[in-house]
C-alpha atoms as a PDB file:
ATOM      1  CA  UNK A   1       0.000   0.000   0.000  1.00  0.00           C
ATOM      2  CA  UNK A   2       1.460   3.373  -1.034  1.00  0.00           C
ATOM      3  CA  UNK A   3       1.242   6.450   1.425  1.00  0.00           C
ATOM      4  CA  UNK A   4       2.544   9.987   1.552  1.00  0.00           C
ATOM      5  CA  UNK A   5       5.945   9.704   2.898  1.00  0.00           C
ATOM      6  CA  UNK A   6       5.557  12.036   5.588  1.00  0.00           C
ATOM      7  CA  UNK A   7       2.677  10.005   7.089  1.00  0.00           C
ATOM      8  CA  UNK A   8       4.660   6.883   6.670  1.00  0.00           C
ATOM      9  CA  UNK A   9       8.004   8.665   8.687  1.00  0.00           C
ATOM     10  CA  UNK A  10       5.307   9.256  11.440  1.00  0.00           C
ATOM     11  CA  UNK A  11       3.623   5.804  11.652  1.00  0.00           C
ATOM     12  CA  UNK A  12       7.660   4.489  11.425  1.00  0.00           C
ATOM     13  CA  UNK A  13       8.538   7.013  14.778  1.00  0.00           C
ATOM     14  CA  UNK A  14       5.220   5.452  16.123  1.00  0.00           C
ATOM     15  CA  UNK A  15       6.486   1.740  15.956  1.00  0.00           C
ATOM     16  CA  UNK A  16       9.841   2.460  16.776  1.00  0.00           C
ATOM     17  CA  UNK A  17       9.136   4.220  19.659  1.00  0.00           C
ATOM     18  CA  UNK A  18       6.869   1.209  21.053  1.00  0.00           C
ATOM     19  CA  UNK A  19       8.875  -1.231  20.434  1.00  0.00           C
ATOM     20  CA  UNK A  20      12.190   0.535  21.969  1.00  0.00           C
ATOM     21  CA  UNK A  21      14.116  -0.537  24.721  1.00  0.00           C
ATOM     22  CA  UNK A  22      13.896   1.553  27.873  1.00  0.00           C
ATOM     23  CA  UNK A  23      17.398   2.587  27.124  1.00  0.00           C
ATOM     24  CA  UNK A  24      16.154   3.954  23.576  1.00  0.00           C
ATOM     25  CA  UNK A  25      12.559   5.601  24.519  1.00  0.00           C
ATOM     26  CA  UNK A  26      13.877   9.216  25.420  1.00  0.00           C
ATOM     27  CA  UNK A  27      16.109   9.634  22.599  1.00  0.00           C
ATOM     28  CA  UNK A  28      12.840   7.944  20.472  1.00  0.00           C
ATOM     29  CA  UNK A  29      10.241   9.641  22.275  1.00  0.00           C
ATOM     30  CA  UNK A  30      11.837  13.133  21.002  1.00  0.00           C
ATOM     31  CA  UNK A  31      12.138  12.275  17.218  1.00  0.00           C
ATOM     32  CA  UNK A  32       8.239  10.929  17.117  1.00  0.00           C
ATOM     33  CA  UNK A  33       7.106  13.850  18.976  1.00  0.00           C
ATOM     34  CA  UNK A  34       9.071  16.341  16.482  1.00  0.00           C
ATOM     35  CA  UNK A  35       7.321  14.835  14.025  1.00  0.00           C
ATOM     36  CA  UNK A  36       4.221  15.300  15.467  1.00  0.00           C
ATOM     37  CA  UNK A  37       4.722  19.069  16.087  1.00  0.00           C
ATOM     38  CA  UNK A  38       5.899  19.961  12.411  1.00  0.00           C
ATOM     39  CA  UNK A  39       2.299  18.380  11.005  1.00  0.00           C
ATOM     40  CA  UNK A  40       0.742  20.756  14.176  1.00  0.00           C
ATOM     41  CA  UNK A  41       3.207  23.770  12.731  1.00  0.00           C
ATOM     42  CA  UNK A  42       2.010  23.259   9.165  1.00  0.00           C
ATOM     43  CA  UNK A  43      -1.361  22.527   9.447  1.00  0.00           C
ATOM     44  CA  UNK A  44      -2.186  26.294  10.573  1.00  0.00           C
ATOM     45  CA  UNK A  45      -4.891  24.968  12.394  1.00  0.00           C
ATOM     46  CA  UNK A  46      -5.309  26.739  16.265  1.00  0.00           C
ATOM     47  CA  UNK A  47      -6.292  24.311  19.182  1.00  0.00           C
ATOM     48  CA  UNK A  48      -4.384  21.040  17.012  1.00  0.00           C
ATOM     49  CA  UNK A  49      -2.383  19.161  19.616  1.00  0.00           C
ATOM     50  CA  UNK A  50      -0.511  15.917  19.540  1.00  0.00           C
ATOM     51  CA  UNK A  51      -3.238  13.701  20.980  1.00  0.00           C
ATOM     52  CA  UNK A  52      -5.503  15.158  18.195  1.00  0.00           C
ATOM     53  CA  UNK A  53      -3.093  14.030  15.544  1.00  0.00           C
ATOM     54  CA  UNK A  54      -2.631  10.601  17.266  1.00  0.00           C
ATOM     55  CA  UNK A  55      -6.561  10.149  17.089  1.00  0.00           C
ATOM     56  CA  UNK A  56      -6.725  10.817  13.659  1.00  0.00           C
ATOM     57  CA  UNK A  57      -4.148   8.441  12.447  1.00  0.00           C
ATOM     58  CA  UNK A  58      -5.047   5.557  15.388  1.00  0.00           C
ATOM     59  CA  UNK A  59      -6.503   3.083  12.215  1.00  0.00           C
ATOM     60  CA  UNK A  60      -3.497   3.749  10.066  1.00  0.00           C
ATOM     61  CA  UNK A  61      -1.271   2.955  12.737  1.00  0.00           C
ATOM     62  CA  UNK A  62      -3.101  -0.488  13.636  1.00  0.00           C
ATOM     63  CA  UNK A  63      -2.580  -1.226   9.933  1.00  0.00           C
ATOM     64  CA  UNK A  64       0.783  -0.288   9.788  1.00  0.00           C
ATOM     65  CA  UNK A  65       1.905  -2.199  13.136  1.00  0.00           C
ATOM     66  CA  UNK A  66      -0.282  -5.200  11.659  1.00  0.00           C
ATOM     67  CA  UNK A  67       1.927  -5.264   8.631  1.00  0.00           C
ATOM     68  CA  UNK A  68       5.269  -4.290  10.407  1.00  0.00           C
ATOM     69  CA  UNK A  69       3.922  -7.906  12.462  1.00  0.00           C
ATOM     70  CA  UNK A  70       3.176 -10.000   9.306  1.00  0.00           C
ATOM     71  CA  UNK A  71       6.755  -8.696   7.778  1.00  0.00           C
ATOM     72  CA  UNK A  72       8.117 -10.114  10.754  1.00  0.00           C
ATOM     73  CA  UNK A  73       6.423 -12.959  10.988  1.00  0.00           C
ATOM     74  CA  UNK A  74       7.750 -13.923   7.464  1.00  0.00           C
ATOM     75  CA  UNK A  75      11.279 -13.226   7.941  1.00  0.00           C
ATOM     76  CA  UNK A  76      11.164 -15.651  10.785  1.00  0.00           C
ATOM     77  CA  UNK A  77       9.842 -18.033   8.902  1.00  0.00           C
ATOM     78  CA  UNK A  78      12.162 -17.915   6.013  1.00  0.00           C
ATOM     79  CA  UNK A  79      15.305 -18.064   8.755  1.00  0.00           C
ATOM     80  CA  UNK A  80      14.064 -20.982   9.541  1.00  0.00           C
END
């Protein structure tokens, strides 16, 4: 499935932040949340906040994690 890059860089910060190690969440936690203020910053829209943006995109990120999952999935299985 083909999205706009900049979505895709967002649902990738998304993952990678929940799936980090406890050691890797800060640094993580910062790059995912940049990402979430530029869309605020260019959107031009007063009152947008992070958790807004998060709700909006909550069924694209289920998809994406669900494929990230699959891909897994079936690299394990070829290791094997």
């Amino acid at each position: 499935m083909s999205r706009n890059p900049e979505l895709e860089a967002l649902l990738q910060a998304k993952y990678d932040l929940d799936t980090a190690s406890d050691e890797q969440k800060v640094t993580l936690e910062r790059v995912y949340f940049a990402r979430l203020d530029a869309i605020i910053a260019r959107s031009g829209i007063p009152g947008t906040t992070r958790h807004l943006i998060e709700e909006v995109f909550v069924d694209a990120y289920r998809e994406f994690r669900r494929a990230k999952k699959l891909e897994e999935r079936a690299k394990l299985g070829r290791i094997r």
